[in-house]
C-alpha atoms as a PDB file:
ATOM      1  CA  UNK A   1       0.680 -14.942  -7.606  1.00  0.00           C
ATOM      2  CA  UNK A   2      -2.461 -13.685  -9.468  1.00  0.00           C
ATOM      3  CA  UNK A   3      -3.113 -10.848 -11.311  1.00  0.00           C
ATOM      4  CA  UNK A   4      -5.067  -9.429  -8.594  1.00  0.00           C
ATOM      5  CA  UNK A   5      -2.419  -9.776  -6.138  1.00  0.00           C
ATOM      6  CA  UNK A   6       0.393  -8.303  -8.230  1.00  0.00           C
ATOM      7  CA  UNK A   7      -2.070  -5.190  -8.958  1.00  0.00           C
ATOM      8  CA  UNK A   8      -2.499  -4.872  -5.397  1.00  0.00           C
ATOM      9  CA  UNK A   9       0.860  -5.334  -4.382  1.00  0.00           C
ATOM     10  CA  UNK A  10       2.293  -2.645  -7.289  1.00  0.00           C
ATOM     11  CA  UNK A  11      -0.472  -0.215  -5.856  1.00  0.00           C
ATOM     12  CA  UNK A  12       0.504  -0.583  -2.797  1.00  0.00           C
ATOM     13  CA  UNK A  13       4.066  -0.230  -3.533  1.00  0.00           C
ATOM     14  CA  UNK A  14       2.889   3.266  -5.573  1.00  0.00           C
ATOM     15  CA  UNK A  15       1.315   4.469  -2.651  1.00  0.00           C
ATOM     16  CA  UNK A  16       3.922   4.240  -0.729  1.00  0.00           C
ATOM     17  CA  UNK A  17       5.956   5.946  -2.837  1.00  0.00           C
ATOM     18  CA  UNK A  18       3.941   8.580  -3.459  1.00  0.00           C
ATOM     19  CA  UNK A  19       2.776   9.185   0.392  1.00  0.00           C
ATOM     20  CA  UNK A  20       6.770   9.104   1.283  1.00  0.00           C
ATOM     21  CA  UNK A  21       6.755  11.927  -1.858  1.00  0.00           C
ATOM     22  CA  UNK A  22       4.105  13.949  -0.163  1.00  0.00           C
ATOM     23  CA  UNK A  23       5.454  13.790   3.469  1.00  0.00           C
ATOM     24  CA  UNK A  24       9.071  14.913   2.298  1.00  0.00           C
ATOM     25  CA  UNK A  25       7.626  17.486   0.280  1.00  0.00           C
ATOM     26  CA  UNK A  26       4.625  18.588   2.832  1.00  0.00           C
ATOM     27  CA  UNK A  27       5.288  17.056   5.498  1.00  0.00           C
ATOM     28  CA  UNK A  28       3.552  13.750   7.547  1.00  0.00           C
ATOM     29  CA  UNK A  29      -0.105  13.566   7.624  1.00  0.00           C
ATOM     30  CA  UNK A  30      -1.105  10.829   9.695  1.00  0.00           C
ATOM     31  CA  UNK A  31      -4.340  10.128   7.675  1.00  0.00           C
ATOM     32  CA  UNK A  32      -2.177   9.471   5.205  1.00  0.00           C
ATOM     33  CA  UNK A  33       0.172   7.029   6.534  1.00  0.00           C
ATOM     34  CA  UNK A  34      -2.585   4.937   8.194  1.00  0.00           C
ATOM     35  CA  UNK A  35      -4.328   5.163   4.920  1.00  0.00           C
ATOM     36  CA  UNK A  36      -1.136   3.425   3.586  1.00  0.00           C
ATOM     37  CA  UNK A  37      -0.989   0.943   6.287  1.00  0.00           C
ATOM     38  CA  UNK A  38      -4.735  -0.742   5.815  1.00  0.00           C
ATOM     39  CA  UNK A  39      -3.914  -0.746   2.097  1.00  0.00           C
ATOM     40  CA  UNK A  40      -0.438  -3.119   3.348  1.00  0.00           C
ATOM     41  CA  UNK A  41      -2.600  -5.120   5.820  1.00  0.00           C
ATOM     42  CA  UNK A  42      -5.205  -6.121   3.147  1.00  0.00           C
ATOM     43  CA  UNK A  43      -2.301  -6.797   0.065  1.00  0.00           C
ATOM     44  CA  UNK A  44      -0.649  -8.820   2.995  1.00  0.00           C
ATOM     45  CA  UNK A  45      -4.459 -10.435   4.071  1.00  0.00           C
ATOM     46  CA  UNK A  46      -5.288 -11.058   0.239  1.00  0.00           C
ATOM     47  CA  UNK A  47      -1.553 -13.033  -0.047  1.00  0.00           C
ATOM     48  CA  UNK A  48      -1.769 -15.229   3.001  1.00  0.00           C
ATOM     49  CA  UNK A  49      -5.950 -15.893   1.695  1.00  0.00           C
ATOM     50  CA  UNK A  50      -3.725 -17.771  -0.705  1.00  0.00           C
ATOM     51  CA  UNK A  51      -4.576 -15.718  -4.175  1.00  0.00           C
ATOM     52  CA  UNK A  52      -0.983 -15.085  -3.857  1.00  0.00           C
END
């Protein structure tokens, strides 16, 4: 895994964390979550590009 990858997969992880944070605290915003999804699909596109 590169350096790029592992940045992109903590930030990704972070996100999630902090978008779970602000739904229990909140509550959902959809924006929010699909925000959090295309962030997944492109850590998950930039692994199987094979930089991971």
């Amino acid at each position: 895994m590169s350096g790029a990858t592992k940045t992109m997969g903590a930030v990704t992880v972070g996100a999630l964390v902090l978008t779970t944070a602000y739904t229990v605290a909140l509550g959902s915003s959809g924006w929010l979550w699909f925000a959090w999804i295309v962030l997944g699909l492109a850590t998950l596109g930039l692994m199987a590009a094979g930089d991971g």
